[in-house]
PDB file of N, CA and C in Angstrom:
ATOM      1  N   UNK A   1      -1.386   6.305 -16.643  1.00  0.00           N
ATOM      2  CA  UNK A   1      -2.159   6.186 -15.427  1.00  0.00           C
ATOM      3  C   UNK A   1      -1.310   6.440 -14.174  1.00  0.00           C
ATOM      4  N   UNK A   2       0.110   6.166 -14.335  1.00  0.00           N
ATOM      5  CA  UNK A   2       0.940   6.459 -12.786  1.00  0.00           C
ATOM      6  C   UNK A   2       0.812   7.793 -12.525  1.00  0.00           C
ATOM      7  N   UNK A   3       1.125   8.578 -13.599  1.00  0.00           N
ATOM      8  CA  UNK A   3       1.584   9.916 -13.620  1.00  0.00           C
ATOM      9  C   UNK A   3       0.318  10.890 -12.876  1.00  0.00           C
ATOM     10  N   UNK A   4      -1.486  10.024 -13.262  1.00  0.00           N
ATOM     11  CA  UNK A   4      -2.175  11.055 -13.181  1.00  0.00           C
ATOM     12  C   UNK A   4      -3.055  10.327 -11.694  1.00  0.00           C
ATOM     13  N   UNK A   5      -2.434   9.052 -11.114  1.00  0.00           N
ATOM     14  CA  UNK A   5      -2.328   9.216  -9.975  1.00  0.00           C
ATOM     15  C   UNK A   5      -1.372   9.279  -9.043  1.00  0.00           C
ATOM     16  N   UNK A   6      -0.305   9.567  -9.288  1.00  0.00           N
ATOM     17  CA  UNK A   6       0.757  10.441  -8.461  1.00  0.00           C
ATOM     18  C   UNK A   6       0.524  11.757  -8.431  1.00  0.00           C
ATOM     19  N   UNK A   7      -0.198  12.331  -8.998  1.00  0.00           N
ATOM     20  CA  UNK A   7       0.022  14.151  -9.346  1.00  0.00           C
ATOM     21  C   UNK A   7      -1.424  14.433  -7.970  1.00  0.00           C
ATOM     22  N   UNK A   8      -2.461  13.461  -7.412  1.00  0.00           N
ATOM     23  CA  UNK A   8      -3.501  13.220  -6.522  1.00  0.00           C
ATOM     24  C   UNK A   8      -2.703  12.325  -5.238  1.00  0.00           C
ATOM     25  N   UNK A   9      -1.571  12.344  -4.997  1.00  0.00           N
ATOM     26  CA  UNK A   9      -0.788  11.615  -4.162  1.00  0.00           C
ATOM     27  C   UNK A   9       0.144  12.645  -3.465  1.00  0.00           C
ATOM     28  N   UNK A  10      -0.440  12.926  -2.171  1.00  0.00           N
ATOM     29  CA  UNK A  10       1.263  13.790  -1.289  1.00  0.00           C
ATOM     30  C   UNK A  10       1.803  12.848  -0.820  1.00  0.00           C
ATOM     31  N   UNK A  11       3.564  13.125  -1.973  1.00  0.00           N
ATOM     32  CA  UNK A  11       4.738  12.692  -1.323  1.00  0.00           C
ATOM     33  C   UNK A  11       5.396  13.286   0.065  1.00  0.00           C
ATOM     34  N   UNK A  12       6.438  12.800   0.714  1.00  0.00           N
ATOM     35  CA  UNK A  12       7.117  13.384   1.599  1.00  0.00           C
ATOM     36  C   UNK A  12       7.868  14.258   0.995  1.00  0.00           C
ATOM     37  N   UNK A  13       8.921  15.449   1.615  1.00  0.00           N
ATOM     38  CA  UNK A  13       9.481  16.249   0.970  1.00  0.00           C
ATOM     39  C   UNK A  13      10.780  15.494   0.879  1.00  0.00           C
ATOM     40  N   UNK A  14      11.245  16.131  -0.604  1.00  0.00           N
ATOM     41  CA  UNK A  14      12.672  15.845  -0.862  1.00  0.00           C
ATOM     42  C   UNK A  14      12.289  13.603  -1.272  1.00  0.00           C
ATOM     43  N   UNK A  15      11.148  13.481  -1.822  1.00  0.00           N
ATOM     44  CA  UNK A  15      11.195  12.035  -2.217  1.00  0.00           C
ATOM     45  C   UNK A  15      10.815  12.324  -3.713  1.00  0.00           C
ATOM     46  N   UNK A  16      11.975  11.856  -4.377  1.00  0.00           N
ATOM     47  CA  UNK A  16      11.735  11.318  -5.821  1.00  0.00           C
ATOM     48  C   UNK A  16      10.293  10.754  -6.402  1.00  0.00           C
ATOM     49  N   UNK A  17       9.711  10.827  -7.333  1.00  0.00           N
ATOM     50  CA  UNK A  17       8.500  10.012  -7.691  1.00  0.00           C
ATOM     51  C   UNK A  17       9.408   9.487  -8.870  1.00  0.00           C
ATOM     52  N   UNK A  18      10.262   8.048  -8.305  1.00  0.00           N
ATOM     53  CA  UNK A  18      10.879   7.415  -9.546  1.00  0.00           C
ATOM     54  C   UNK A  18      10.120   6.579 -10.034  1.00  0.00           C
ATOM     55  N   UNK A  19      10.446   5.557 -11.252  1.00  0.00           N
ATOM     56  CA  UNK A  19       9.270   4.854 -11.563  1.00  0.00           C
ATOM     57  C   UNK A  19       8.682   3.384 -10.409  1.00  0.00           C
ATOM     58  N   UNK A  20       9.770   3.299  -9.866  1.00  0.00           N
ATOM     59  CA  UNK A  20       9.571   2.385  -9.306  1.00  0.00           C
ATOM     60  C   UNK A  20       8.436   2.178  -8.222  1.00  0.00           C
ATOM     61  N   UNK A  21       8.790   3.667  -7.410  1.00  0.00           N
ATOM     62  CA  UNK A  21       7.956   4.519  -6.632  1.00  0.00           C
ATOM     63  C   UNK A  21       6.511   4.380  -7.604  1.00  0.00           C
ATOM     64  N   UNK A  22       6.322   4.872  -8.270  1.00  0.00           N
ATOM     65  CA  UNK A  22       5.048   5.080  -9.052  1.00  0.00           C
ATOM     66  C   UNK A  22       4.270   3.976  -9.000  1.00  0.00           C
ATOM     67  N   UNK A  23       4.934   2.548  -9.468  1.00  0.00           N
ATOM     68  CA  UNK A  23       4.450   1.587 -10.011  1.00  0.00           C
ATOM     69  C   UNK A  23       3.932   0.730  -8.544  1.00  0.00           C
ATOM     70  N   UNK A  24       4.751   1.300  -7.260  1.00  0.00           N
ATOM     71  CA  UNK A  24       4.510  -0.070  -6.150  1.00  0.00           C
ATOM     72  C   UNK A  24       2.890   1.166  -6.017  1.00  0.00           C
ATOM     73  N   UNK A  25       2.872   2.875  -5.717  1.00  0.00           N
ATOM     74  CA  UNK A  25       1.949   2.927  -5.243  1.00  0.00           C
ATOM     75  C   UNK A  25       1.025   3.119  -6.123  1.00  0.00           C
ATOM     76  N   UNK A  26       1.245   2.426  -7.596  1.00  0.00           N
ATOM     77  CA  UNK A  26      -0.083   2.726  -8.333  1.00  0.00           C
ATOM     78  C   UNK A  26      -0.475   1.000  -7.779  1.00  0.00           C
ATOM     79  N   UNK A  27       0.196  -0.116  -7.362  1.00  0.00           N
ATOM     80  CA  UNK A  27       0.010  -1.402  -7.439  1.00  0.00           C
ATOM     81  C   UNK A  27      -0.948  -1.499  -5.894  1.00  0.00           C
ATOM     82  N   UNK A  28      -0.659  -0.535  -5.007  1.00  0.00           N
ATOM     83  CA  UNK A  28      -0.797  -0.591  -3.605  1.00  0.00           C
ATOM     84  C   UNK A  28      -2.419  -0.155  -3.762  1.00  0.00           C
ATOM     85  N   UNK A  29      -2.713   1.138  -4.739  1.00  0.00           N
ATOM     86  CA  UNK A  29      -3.623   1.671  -4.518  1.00  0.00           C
ATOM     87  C   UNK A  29      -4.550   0.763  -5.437  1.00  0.00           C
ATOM     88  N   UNK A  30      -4.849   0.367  -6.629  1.00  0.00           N
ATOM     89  CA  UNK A  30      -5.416  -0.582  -7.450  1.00  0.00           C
ATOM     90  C   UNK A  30      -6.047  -1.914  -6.650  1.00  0.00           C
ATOM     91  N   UNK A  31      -4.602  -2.587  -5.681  1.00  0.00           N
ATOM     92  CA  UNK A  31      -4.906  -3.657  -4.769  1.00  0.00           C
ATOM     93  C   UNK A  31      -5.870  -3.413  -3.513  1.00  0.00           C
ATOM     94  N   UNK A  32      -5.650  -2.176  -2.848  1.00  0.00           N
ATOM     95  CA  UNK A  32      -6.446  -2.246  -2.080  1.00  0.00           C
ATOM     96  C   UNK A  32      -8.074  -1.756  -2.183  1.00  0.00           C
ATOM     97  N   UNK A  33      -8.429  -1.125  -3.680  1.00  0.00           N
ATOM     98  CA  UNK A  33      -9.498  -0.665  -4.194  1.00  0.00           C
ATOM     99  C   UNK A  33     -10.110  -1.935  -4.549  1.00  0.00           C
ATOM    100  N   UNK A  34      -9.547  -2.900  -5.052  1.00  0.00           N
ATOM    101  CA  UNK A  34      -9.908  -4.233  -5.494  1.00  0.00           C
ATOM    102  C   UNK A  34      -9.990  -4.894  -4.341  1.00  0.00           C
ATOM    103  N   UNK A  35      -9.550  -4.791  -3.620  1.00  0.00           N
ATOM    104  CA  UNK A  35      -9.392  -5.865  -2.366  1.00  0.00           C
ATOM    105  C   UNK A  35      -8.959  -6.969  -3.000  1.00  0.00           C
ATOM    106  N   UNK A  36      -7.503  -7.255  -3.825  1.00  0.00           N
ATOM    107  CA  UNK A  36      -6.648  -8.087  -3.837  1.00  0.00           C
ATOM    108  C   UNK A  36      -5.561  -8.006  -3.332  1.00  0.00           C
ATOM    109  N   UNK A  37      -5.066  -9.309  -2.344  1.00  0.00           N
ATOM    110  CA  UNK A  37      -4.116  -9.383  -1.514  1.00  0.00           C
ATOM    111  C   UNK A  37      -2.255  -8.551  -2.278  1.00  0.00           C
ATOM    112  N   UNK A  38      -1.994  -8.348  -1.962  1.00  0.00           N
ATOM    113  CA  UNK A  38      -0.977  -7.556  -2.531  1.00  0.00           C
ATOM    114  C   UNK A  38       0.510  -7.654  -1.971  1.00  0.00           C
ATOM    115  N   UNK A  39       1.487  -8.412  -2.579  1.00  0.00           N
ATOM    116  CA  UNK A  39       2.916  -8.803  -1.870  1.00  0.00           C
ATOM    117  C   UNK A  39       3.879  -7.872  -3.062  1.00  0.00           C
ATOM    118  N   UNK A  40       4.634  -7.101  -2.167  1.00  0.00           N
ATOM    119  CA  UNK A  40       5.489  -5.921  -3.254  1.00  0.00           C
ATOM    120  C   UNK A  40       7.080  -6.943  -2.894  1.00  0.00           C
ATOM    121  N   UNK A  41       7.542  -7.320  -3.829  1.00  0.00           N
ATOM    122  CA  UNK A  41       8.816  -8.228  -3.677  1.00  0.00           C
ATOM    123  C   UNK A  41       9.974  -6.750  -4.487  1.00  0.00           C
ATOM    124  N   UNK A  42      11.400  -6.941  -3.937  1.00  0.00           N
ATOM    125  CA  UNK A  42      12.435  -6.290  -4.631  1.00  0.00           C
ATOM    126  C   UNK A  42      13.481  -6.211  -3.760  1.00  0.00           C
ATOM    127  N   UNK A  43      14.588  -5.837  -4.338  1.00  0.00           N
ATOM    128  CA  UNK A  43      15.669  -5.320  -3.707  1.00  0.00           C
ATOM    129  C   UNK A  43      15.676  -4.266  -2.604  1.00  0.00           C
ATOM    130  N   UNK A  44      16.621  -4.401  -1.922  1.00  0.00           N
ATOM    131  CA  UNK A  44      16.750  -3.335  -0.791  1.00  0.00           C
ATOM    132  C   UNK A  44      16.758  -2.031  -1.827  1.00  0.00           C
ATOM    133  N   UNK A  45      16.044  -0.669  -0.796  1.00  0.00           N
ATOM    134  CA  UNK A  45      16.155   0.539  -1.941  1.00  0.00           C
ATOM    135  C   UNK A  45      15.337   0.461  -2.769  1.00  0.00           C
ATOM    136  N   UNK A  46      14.348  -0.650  -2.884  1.00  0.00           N
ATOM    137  CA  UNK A  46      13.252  -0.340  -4.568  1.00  0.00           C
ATOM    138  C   UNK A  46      11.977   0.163  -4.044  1.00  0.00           C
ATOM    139  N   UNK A  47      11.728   0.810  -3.407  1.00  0.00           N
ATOM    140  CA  UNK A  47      10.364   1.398  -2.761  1.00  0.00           C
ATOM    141  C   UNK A  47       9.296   1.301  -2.089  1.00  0.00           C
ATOM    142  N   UNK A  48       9.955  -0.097  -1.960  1.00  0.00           N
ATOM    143  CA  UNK A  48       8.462  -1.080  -1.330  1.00  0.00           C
ATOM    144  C   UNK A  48       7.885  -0.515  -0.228  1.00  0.00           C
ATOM    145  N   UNK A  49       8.606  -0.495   0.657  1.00  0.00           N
ATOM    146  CA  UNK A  49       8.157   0.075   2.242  1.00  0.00           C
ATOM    147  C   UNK A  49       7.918   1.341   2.648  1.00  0.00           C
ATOM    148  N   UNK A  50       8.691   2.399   1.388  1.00  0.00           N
ATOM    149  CA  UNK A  50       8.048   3.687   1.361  1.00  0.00           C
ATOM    150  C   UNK A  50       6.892   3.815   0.496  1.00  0.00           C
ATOM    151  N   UNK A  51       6.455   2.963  -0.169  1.00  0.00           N
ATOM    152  CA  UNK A  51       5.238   3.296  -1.522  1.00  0.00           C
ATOM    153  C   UNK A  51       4.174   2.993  -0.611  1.00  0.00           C
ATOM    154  N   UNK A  52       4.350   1.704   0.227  1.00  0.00           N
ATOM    155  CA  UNK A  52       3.125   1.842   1.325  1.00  0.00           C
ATOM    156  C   UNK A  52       2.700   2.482   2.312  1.00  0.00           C
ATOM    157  N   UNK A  53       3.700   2.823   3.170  1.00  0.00           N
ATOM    158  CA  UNK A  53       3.389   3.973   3.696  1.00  0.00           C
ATOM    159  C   UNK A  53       2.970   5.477   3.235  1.00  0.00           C
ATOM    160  N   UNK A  54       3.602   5.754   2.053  1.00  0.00           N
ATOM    161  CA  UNK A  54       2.447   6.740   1.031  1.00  0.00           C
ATOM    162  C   UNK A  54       1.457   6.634   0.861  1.00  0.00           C
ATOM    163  N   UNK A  55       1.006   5.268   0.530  1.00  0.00           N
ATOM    164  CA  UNK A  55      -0.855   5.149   0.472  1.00  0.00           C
ATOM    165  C   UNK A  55      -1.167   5.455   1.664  1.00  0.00           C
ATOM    166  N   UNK A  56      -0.459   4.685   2.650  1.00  0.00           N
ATOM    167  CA  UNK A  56      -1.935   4.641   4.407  1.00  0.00           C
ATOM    168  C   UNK A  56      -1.806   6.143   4.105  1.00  0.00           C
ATOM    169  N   UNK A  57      -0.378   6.680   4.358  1.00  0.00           N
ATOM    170  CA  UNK A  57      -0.775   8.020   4.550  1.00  0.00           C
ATOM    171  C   UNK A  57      -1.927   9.134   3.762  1.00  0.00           C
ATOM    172  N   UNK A  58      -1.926   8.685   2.348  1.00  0.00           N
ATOM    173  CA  UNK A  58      -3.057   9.345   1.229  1.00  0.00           C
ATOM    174  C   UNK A  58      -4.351   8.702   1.675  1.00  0.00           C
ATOM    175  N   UNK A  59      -4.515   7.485   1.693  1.00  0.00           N
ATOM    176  CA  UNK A  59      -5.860   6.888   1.709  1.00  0.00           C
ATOM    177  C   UNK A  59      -6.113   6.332   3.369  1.00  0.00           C
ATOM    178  N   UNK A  60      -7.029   7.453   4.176  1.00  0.00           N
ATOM    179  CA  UNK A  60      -7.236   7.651   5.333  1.00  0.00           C
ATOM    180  C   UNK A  60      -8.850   7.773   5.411  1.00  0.00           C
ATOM    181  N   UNK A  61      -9.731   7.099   3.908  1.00  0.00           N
ATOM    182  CA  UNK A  61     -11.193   7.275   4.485  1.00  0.00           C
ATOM    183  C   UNK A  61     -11.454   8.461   4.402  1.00  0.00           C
ATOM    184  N   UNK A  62     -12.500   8.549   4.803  1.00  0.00           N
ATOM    185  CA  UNK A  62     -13.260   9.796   5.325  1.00  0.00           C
ATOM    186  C   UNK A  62     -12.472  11.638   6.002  1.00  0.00           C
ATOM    187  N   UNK A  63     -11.347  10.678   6.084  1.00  0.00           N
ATOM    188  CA  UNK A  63     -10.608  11.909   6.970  1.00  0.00           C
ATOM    189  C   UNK A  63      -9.579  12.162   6.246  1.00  0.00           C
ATOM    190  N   UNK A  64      -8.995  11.644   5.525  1.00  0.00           N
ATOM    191  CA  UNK A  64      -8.065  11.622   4.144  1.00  0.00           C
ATOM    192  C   UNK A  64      -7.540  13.294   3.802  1.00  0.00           C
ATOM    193  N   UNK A  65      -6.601  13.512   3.940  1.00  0.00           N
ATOM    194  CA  UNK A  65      -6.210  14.934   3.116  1.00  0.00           C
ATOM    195  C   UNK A  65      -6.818  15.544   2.334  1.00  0.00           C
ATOM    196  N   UNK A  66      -6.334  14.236   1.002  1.00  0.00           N
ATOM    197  CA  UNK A  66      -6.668  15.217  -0.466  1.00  0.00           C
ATOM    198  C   UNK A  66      -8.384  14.786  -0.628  1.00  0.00           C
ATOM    199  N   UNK A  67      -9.067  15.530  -0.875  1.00  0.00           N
ATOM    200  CA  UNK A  67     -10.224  15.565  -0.855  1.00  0.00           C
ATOM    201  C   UNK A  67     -10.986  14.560  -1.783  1.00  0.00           C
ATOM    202  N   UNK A  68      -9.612  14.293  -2.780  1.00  0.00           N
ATOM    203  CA  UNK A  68     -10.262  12.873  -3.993  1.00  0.00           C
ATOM    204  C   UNK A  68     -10.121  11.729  -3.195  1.00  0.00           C
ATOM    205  N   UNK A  69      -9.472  11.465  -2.120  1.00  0.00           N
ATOM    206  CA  UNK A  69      -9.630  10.029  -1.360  1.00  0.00           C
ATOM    207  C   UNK A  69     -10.257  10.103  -0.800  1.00  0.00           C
ATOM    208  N   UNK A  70     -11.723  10.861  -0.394  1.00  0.00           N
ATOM    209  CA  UNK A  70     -12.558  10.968   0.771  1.00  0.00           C
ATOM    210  C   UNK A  70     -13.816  10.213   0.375  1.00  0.00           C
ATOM    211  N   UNK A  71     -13.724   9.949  -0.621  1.00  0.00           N
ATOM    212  CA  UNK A  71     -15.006   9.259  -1.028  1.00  0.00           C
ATOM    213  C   UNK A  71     -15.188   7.877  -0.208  1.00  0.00           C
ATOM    214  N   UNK A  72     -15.763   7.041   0.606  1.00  0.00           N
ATOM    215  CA  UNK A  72     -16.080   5.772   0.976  1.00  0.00           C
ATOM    216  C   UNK A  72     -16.323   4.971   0.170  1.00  0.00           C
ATOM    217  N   UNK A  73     -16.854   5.226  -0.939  1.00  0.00           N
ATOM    218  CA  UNK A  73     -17.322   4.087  -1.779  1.00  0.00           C
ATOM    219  C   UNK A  73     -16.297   3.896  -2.237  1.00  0.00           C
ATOM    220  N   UNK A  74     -15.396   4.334  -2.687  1.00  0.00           N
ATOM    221  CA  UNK A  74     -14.121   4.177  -3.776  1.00  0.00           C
ATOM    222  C   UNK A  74     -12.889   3.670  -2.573  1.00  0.00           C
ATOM    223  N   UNK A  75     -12.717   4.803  -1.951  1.00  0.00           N
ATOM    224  CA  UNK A  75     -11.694   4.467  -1.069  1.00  0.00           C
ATOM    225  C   UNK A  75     -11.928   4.313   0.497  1.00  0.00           C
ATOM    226  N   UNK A  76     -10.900   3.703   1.028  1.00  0.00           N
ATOM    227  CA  UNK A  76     -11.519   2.624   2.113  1.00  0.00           C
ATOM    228  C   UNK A  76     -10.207   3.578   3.154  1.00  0.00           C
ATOM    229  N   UNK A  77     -10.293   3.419   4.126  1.00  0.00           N
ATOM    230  CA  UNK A  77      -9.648   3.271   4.930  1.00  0.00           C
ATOM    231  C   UNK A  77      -8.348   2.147   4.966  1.00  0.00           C
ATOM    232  N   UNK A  78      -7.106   2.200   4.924  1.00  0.00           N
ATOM    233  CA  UNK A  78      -6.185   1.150   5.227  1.00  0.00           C
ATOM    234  C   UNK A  78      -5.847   0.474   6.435  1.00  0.00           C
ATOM    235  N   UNK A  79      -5.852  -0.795   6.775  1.00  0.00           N
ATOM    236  CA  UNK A  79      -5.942  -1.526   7.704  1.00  0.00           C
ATOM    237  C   UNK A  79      -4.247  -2.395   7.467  1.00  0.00           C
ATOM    238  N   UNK A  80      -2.675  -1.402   7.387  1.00  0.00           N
ATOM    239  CA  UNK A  80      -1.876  -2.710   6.733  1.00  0.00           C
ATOM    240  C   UNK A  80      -1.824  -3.432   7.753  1.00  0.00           C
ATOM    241  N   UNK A  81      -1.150  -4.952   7.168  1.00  0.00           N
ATOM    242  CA  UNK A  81      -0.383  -5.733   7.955  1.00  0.00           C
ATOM    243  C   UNK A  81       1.376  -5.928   6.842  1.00  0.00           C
ATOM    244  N   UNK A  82       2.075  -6.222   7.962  1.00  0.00           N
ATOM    245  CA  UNK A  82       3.694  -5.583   7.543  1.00  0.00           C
ATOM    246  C   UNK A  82       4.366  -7.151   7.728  1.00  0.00           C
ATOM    247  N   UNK A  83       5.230  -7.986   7.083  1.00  0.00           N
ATOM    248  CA  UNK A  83       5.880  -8.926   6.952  1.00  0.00           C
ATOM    249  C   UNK A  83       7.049  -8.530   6.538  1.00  0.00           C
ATOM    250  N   UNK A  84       8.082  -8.260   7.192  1.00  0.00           N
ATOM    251  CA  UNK A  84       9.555  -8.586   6.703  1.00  0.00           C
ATOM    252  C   UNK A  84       9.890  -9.738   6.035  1.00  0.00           C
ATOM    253  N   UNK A  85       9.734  -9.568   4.995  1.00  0.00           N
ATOM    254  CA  UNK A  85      10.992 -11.474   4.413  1.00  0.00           C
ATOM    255  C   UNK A  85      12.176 -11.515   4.296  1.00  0.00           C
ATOM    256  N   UNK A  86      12.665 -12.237   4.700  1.00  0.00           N
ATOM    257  CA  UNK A  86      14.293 -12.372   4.437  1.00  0.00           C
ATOM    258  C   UNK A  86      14.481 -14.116   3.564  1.00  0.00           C
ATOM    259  N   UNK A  87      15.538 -14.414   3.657  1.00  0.00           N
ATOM    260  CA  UNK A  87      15.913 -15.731   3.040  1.00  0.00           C
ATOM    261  C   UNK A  87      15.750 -16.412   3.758  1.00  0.00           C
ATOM    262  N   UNK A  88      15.104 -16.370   4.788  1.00  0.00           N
ATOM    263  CA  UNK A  88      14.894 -17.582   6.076  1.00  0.00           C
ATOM    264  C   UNK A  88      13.559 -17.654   6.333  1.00  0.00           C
ATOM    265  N   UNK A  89      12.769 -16.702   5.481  1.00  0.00           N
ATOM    266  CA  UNK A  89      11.042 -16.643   6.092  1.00  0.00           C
ATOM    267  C   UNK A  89      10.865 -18.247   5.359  1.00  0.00           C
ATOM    268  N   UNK A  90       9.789 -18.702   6.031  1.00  0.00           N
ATOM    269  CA  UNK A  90       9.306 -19.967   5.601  1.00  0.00           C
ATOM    270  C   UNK A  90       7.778 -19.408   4.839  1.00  0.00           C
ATOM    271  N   UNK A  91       7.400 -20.534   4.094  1.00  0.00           N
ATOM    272  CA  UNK A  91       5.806 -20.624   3.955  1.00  0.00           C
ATOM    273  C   UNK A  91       4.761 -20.866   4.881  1.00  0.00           C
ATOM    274  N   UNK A  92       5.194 -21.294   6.249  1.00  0.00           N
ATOM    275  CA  UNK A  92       4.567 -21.131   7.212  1.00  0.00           C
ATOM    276  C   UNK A  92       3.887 -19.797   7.962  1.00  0.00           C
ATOM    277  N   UNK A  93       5.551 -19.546   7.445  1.00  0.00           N
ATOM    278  CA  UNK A  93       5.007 -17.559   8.243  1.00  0.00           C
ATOM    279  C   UNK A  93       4.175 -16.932   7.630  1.00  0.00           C
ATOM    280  N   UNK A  94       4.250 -16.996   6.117  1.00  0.00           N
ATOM    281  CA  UNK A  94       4.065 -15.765   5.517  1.00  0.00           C
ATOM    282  C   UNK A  94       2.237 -16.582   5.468  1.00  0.00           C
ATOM    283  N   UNK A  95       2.079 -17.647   5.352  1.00  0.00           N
ATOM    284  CA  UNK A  95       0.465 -18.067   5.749  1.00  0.00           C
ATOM    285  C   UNK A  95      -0.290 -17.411   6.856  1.00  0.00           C
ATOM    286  N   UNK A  96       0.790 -17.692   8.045  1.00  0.00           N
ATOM    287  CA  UNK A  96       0.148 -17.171   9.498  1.00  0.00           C
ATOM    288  C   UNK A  96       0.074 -15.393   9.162  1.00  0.00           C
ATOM    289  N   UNK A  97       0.305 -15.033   8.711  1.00  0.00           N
ATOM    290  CA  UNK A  97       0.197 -13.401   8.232  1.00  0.00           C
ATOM    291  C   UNK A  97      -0.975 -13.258   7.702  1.00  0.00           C
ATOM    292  N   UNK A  98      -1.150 -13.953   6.348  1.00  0.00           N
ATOM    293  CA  UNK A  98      -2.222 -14.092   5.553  1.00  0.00           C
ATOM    294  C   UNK A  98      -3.469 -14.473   6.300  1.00  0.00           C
ATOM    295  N   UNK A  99      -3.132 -15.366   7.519  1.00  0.00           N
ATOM    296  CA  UNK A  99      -4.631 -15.649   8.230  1.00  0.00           C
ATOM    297  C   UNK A  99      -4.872 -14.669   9.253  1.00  0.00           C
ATOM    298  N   UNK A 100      -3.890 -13.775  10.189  1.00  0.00           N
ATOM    299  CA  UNK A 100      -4.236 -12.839  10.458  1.00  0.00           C
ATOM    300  C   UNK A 100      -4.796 -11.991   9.941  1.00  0.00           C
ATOM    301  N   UNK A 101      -4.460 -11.795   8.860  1.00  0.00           N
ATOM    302  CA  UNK A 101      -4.941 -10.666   8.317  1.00  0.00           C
ATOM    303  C   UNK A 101      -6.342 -10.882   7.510  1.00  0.00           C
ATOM    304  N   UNK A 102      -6.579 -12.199   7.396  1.00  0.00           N
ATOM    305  CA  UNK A 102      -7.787 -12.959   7.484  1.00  0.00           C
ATOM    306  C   UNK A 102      -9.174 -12.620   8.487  1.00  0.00           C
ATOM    307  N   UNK A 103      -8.175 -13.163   9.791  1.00  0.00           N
ATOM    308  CA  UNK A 103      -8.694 -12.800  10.636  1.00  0.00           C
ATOM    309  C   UNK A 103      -9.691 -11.121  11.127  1.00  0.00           C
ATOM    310  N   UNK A 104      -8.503 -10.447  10.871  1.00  0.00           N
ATOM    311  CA  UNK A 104      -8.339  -9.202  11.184  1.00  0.00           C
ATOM    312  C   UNK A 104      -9.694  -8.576  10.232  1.00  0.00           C
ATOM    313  N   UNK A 105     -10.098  -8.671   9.349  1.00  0.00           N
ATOM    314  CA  UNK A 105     -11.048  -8.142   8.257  1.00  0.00           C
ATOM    315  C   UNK A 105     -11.845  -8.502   8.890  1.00  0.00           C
ATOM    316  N   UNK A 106     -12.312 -10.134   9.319  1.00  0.00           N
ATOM    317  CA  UNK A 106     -13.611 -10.269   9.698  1.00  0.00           C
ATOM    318  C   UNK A 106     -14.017 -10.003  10.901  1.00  0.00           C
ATOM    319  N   UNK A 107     -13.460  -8.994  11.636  1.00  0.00           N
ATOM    320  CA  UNK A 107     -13.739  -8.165  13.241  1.00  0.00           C
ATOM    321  C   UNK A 107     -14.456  -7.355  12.328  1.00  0.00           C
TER     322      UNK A 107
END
C-alpha cells in the first residue's frame, strides 16, 4: 500500500522516498482521511516534518495537482497545526494545541 500511494504523491526534487518517508506520509494521509488526530514522534532526520508538508502540498481539495486528490468526498483540504516538542514540552502545551486545533475545526 506505501508504494502504490507514493507512486500518486509529488515528491520534491532530489528527495528520497525512503521507508520512513513512505510510512509518516502513508500515516499522514490515512489520518487525515479518517479524521484521526495524528502525532508523528522520531529522531531528528526521520521525516516527520518533510512527510507533512508533502501531504498539504498533494492534498489541496479541489485545487490539488494530481487529479486523484481532487475528489471532496475522499480528500479534504489540509488545515495543519505544527507543535515542536522538545524535552521540555509539558502536557499542558501539547493539550493547548489539541484544543486549538479543536477550536479551529469548529469555525
Amino acid at each position: 500500500e506505501l508504494d502504490r500511494l507514493i507512486a500518486h504523491i509529488r515528491l520534491p526534487p532530489r528527495i528520497a522516498p525512503t521507508e520512513a518517508l513512505k510510512e509518516n506520509i502513508y500515516a499522514t494521509v490515512v489520518c487525515t482521511m479518517t479524521k484521526i488526530p495524528l502525532i508523528i514522534v522520531g529522531p531528528p532526520g526521520s521525516s516527520k516534518t518533510l512527510s507533512f508538508k508533502i501531504v498539504t502540498s498533494n492534498l489541496q481539495g479541489d485545487v490539488s495537482a494530481i487529479e486523484d486528490f481532487r475528489d471532496p468526498n475522499v480528500f479534504k483540504s489540509i488545515d495543519p497545526h505544527y507543535y515542536q516538542c522538545s524535552r521540555h514540552s509539558t502536557s499542558i502545551e501539547i493539550e493547548t494545541v489539541f484544543e486549538r486545533a479543536i477550536k479551529r475545526k469548529k469555525i
